[in-house]
N, C-alpha and C. Protein backbone atom coordinates (compact mmCIF):
# COMPACT_ATOMS: atom_id res chain seq x y z
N UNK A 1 5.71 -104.33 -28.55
CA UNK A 1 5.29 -104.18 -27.16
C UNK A 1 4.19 -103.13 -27.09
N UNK A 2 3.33 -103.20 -26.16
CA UNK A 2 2.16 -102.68 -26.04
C UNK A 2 2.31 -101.16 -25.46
N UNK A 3 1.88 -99.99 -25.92
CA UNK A 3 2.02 -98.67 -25.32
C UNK A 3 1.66 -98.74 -23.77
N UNK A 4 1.13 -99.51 -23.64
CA UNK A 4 0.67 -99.42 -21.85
C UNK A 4 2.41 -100.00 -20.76
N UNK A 5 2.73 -101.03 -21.71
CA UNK A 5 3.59 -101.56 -20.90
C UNK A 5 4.87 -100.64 -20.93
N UNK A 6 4.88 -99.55 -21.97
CA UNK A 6 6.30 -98.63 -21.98
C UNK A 6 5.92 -97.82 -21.46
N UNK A 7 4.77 -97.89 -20.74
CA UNK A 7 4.68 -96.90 -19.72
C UNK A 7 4.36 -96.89 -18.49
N UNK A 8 4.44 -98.26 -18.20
CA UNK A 8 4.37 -98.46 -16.86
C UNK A 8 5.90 -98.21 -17.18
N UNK A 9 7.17 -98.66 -17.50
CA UNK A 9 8.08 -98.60 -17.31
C UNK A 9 8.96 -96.84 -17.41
N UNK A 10 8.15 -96.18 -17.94
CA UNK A 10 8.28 -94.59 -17.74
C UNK A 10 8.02 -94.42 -16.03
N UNK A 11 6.53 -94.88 -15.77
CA UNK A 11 6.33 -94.40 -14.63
C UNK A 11 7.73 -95.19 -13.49
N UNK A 12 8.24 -97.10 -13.79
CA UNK A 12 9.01 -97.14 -12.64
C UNK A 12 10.54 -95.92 -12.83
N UNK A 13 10.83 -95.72 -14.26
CA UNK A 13 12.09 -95.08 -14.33
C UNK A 13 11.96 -93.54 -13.56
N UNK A 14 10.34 -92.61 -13.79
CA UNK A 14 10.20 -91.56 -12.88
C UNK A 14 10.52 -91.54 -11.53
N UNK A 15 10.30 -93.07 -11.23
CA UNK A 15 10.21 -93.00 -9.30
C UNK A 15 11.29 -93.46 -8.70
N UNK A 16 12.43 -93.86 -9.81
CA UNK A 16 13.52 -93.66 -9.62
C UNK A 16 14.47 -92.82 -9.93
N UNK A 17 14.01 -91.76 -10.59
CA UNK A 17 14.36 -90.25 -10.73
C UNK A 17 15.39 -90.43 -11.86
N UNK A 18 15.15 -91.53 -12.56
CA UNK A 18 15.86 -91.17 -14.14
C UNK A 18 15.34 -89.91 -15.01
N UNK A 19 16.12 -89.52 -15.59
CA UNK A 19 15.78 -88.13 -16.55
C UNK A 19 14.93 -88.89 -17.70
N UNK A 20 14.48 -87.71 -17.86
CA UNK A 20 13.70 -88.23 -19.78
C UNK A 20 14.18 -88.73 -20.77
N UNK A 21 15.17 -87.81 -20.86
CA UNK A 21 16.70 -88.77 -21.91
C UNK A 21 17.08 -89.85 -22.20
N UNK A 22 17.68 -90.17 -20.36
CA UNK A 22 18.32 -91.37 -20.16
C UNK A 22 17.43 -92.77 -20.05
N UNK A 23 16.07 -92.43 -19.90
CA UNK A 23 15.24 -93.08 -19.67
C UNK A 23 14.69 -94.07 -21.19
N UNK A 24 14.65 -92.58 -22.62
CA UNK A 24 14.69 -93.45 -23.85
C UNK A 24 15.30 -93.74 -24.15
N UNK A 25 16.84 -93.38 -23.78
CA UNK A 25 18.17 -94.46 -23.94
C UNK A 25 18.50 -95.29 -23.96
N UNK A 26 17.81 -96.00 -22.46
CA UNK A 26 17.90 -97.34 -21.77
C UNK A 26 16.92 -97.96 -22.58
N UNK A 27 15.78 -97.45 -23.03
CA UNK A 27 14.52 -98.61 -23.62
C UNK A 27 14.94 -98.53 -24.93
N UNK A 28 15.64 -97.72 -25.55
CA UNK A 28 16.15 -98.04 -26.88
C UNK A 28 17.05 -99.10 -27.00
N UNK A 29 18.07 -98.80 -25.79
CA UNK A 29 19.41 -99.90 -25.65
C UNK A 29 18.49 -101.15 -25.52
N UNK A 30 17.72 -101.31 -24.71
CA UNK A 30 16.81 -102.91 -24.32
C UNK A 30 15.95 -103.23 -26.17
N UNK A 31 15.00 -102.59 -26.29
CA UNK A 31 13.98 -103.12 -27.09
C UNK A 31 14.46 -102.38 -28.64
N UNK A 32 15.35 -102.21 -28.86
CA UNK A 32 16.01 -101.53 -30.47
C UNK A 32 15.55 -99.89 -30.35
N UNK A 33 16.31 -99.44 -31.71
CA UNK A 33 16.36 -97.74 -32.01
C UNK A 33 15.02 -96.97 -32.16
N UNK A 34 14.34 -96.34 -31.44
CA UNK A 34 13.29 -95.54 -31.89
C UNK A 34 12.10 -95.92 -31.56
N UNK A 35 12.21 -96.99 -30.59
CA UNK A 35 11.07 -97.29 -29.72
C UNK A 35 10.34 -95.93 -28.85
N UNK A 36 11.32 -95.40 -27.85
CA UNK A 36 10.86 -94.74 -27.08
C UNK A 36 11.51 -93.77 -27.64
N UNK A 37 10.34 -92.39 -28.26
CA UNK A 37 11.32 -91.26 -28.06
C UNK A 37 11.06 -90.57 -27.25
N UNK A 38 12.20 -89.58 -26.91
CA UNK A 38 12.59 -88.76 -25.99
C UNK A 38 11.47 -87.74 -25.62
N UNK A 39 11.32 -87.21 -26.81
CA UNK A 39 10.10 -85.82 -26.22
C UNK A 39 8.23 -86.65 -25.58
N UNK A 40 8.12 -88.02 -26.06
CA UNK A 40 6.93 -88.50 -25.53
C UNK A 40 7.50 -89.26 -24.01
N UNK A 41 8.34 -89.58 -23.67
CA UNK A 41 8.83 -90.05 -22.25
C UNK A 41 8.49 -88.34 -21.52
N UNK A 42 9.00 -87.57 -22.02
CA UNK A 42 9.22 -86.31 -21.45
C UNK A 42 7.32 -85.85 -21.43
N UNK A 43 6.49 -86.18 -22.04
CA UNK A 43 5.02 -85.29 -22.22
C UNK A 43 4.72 -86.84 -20.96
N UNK A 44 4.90 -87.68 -20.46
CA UNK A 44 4.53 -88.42 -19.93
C UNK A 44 5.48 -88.36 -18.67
N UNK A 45 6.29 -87.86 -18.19
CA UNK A 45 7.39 -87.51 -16.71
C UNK A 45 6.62 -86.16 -16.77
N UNK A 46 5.89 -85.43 -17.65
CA UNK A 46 5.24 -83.99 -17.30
C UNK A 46 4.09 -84.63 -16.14
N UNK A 47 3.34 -85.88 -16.82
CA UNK A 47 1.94 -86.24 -16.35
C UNK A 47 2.14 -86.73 -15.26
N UNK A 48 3.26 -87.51 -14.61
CA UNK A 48 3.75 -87.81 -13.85
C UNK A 48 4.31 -86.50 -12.49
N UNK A 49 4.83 -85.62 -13.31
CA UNK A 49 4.94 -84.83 -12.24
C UNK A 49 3.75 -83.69 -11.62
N UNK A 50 2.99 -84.07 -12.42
CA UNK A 50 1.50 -83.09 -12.16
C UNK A 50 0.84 -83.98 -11.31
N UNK A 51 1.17 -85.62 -11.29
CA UNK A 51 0.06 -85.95 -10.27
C UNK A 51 -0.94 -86.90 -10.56
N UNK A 52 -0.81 -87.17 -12.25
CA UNK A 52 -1.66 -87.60 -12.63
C UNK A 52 -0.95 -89.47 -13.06
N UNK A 53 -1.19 -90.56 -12.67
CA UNK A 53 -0.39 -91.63 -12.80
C UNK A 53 -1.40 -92.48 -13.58
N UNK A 54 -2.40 -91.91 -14.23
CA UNK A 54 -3.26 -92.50 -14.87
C UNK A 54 -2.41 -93.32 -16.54
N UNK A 55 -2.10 -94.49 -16.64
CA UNK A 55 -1.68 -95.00 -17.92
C UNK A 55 -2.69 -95.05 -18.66
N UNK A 56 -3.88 -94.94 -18.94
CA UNK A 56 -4.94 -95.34 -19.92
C UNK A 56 -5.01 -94.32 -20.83
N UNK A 57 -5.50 -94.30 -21.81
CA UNK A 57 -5.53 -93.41 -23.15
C UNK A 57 -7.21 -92.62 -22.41
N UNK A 58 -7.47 -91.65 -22.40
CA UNK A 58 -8.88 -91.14 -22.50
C UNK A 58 -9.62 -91.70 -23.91
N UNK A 59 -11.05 -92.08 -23.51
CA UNK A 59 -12.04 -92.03 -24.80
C UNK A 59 -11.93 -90.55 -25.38
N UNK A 60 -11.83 -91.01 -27.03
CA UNK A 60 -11.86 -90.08 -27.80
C UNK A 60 -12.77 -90.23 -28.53
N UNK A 61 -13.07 -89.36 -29.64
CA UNK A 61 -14.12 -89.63 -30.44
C UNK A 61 -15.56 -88.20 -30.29
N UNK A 62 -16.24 -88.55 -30.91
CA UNK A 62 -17.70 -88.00 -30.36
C UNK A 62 -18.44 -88.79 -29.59
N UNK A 63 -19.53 -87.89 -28.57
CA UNK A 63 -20.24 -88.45 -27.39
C UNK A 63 -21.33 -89.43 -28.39
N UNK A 64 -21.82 -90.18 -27.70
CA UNK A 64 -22.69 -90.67 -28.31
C UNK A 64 -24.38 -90.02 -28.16
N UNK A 65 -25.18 -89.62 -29.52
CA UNK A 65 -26.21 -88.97 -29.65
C UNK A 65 -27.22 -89.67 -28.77
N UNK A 66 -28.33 -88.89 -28.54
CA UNK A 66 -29.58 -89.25 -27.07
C UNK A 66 -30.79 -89.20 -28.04
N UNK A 67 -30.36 -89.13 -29.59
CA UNK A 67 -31.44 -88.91 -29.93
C UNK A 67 -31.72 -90.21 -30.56
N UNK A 68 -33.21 -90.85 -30.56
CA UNK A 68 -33.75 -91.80 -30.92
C UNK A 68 -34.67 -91.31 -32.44
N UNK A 69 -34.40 -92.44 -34.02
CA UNK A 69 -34.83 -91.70 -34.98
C UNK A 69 -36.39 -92.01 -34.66
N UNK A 70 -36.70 -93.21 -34.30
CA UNK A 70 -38.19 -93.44 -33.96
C UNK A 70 -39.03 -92.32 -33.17
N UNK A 71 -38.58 -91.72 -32.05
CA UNK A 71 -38.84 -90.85 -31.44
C UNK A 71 -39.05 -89.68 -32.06
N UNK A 72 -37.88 -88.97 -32.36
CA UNK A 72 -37.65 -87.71 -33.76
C UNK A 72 -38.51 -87.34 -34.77
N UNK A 73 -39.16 -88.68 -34.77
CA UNK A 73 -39.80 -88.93 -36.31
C UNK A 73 -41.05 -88.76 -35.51
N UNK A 74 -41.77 -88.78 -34.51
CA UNK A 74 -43.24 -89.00 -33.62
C UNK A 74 -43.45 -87.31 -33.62
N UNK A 75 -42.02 -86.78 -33.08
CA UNK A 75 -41.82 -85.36 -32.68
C UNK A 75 -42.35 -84.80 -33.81
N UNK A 76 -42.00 -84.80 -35.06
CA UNK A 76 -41.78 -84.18 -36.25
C UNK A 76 -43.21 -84.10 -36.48
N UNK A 77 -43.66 -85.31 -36.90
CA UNK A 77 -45.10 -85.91 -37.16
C UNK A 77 -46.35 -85.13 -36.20
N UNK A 78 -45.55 -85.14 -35.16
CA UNK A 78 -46.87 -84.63 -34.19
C UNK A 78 -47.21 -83.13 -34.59
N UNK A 79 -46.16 -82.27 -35.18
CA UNK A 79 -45.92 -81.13 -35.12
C UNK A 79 -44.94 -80.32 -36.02
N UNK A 80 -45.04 -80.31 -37.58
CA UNK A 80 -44.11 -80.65 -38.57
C UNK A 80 -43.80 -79.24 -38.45
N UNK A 81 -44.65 -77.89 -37.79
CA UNK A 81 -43.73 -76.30 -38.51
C UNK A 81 -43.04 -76.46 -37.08
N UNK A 82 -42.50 -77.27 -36.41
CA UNK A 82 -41.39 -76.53 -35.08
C UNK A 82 -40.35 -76.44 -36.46
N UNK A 83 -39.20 -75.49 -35.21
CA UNK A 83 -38.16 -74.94 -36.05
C UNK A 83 -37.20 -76.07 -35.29
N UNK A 84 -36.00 -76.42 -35.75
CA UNK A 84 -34.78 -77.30 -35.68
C UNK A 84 -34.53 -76.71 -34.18
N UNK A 85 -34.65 -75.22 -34.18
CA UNK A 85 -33.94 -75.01 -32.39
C UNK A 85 -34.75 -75.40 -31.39
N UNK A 86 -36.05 -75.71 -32.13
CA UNK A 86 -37.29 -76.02 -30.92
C UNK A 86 -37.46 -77.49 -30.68
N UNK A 87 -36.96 -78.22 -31.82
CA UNK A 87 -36.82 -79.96 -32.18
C UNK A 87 -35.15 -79.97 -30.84
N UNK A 88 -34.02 -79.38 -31.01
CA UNK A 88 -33.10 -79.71 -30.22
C UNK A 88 -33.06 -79.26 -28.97
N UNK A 89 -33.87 -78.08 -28.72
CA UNK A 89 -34.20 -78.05 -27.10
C UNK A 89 -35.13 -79.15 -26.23
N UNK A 90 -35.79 -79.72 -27.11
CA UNK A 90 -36.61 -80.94 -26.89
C UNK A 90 -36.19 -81.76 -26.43
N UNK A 91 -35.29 -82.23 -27.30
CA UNK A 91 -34.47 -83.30 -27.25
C UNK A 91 -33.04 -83.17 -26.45
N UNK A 92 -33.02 -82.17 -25.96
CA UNK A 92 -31.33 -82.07 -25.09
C UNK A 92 -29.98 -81.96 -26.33
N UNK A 93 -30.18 -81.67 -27.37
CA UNK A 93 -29.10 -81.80 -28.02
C UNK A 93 -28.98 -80.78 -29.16
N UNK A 94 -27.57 -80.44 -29.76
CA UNK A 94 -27.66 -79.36 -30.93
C UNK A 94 -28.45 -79.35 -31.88
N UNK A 95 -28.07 -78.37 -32.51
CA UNK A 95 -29.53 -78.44 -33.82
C UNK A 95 -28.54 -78.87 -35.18
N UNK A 96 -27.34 -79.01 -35.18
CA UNK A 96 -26.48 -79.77 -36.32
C UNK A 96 -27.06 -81.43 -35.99
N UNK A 97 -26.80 -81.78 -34.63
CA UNK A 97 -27.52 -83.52 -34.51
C UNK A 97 -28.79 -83.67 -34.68
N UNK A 98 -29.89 -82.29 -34.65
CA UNK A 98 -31.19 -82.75 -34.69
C UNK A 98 -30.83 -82.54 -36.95
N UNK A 99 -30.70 -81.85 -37.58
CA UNK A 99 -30.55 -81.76 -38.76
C UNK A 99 -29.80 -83.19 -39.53
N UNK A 100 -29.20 -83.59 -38.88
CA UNK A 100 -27.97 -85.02 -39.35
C UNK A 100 -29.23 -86.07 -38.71
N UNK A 101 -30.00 -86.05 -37.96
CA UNK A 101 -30.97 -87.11 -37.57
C UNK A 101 -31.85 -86.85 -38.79
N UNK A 102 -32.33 -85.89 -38.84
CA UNK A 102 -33.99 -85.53 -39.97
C UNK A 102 -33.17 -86.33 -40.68
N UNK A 103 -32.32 -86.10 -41.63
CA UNK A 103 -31.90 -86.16 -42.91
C UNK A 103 -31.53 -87.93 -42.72
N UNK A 104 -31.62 -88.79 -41.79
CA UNK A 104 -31.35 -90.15 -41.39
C UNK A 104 -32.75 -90.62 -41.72
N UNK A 105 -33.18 -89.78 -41.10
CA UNK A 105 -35.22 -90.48 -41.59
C UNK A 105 -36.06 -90.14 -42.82
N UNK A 106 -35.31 -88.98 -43.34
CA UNK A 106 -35.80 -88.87 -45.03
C UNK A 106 -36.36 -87.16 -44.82
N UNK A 107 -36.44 -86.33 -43.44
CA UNK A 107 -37.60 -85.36 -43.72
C UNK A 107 -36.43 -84.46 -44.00
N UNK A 108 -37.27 -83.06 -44.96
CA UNK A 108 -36.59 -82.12 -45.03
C UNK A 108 -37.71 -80.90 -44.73
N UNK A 109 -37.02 -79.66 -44.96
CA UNK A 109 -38.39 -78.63 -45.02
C UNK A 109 -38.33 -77.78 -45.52
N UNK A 110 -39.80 -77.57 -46.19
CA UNK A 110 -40.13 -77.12 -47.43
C UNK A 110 -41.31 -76.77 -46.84
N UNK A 111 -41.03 -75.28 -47.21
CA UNK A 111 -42.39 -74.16 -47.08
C UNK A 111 -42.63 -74.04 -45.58
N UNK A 112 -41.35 -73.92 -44.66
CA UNK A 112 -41.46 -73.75 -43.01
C UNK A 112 -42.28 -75.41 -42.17
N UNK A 113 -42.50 -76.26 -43.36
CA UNK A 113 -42.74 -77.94 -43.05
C UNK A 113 -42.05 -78.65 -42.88
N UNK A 114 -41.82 -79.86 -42.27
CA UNK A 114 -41.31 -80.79 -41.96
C UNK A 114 -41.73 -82.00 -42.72
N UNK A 115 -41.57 -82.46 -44.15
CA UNK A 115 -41.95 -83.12 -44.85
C UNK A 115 -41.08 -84.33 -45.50
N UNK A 116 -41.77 -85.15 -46.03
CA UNK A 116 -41.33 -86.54 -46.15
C UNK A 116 -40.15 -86.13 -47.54
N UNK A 117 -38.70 -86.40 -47.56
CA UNK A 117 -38.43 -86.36 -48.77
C UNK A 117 -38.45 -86.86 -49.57
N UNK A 118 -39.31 -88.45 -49.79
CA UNK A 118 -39.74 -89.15 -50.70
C UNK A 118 -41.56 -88.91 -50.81
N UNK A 119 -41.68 -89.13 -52.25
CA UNK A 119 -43.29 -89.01 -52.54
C UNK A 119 -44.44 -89.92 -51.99
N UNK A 120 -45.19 -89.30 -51.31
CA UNK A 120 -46.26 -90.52 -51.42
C UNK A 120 -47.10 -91.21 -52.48
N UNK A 121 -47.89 -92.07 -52.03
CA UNK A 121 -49.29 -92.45 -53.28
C UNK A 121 -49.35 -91.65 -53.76
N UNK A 122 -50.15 -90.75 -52.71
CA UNK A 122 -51.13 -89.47 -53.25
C UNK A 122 -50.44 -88.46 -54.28
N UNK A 123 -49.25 -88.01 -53.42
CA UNK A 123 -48.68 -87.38 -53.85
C UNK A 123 -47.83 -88.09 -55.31
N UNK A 124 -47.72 -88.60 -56.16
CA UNK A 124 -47.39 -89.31 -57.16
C UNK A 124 -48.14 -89.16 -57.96
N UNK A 125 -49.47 -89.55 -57.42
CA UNK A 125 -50.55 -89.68 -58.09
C UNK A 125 -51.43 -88.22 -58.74
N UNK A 126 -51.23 -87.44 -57.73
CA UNK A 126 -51.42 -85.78 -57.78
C UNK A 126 -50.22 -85.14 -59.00
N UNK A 127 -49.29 -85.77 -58.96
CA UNK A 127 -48.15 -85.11 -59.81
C UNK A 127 -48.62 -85.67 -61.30
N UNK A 128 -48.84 -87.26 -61.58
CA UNK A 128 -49.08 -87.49 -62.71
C UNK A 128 -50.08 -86.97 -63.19
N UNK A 129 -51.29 -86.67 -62.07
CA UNK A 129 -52.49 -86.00 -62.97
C UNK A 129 -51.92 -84.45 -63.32
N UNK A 130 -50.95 -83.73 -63.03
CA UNK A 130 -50.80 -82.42 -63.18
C UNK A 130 -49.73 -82.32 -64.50
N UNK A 131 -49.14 -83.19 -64.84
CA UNK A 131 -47.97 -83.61 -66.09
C UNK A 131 -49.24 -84.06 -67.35
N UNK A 132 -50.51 -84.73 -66.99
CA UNK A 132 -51.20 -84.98 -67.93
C UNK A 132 -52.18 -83.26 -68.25
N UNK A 133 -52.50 -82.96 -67.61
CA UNK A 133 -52.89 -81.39 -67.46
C UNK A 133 -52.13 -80.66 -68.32
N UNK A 134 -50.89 -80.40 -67.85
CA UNK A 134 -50.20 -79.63 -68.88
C UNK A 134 -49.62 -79.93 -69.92
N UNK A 135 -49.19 -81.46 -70.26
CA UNK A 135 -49.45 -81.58 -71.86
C UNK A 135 -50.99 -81.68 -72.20
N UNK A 136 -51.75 -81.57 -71.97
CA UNK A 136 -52.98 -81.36 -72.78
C UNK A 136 -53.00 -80.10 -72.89
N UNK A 137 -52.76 -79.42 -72.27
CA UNK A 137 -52.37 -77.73 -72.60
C UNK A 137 -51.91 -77.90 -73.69
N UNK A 138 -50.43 -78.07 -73.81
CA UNK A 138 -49.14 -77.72 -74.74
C UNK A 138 -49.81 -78.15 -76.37
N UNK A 139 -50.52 -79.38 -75.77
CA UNK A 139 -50.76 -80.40 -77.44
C UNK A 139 -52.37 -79.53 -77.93
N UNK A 140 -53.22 -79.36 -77.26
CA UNK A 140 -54.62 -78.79 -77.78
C UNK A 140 -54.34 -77.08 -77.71
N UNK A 141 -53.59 -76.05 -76.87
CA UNK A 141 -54.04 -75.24 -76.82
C UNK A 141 -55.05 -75.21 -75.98
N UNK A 142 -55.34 -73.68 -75.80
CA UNK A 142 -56.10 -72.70 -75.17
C UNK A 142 -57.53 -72.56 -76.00
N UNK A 143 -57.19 -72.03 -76.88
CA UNK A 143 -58.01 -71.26 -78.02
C UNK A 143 -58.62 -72.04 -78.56
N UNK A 144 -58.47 -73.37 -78.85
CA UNK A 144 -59.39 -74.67 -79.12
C UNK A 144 -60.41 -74.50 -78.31
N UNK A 145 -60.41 -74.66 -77.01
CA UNK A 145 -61.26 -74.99 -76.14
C UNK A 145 -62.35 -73.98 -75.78
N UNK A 146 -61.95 -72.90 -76.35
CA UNK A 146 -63.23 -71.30 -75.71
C UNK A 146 -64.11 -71.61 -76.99
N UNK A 147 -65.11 -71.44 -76.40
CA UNK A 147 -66.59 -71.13 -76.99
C UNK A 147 -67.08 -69.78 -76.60
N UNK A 148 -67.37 -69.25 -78.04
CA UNK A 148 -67.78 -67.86 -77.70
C UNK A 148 -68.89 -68.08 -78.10
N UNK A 149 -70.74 -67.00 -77.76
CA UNK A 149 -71.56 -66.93 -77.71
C UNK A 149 -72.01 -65.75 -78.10
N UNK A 150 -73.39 -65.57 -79.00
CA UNK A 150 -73.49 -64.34 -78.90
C UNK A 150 -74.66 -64.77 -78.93
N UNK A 151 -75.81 -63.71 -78.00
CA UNK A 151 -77.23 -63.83 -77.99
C UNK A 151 -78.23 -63.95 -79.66
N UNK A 152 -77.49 -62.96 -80.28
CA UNK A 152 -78.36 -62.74 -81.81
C UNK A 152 -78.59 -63.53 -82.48
C-alpha cells in the first residue's frame, strides 16, 4: 500500500481522536505486523496537530542550477582574468556551481586565466617545436655550436 494512503488514514484516525498507539495497532491488526510504526504515526499526529494536513512528501534534492554552460563559456571567453566570485555574482549563483560548471566545459586557471584545459593546434604545435628544441640541445650540445673569433 502506498505511503499516501496510510496517511490519509492517520489523518481520518486523528479526527477521530485515536491515540498514536492505538492507531498502529489497528493498521497492523488490518494490513499485517510492522506496517505502521508507532513513532512515524506519532511524527505525523505531531503535523496534524500543528496545523499542517499537507500528505505530500516536500521536493527534496538540490535546486536546480540557472547557470547555462553555453552562456558561462561567452562569459569566460569575453573576459578570461574575472575571478570565480565575479563569474558567480554574474550569474546569481555560488562560486562552488560556477567552479563544477567551468570544469563541465573543460576551462581551468592557470596563471590568474581562464583557459582551455585541452590543447589547441597552435598550442600542440608550439609544444612539439619546443620538445624538438631541447633535444637538439641534449643530442648536439652547447659548445658545438659557439664560434669563437679573433681579429689577428
Amino acid at each position: 500500500m502506498e505511503n499516501l494512503k496510510f496517511r490519509i488514514i492517520y489523518e481520518y484516525e486523528f479526527h477521530r481522536g485515536t491515540s498514536a498507539a492505538e492507531t498502529a495497532r489497528r493498521i497492523n491488526d488490518v494490513y499485517g505486523g510492522g506496517v505502521a510504526k508507532e513513532n512515524k504515526v506519532r511524527f505525523w499526529f505531531q503535523r496534524f496537530r500543528s496545523g499542517n494536513f499537507d500528505l505530500q512528501n516536500k521536493p527534496r534534492g538540490r535546486p536546480e542550477t540557472k547557470v547555462d554552460n553555453a552562456e558561462l563559456k561567452a562569459i569566460v571567453e569575453a573576459d578570461p582574468s574575472q575571478t570565480t566570485s565575479e563569474i558567480a555574482a554574474g550569474c546569481g549563483v555560488s562560486d562552488k556551481t560556477v567552479l563544477i560548471h567551468l570544469k563541465q566545459i573543460g576551462k581551468v586557471k592557470k596563471l590568474e586565466r581562464w583557459v582551455s584545459h585541452e590543447l589547441s593546434a597552435a598550442n600542440r604545435q608550439t609544444r612539439d617545436c619546443c620538445v624538438t628544441l631541447l633535444n637538439r640541445h641534449n643530442n648536439e650540445g652547447i659548445l658545438n655550436r659557439i664560434i669563437i673569433c679573433d681579429k689577428k
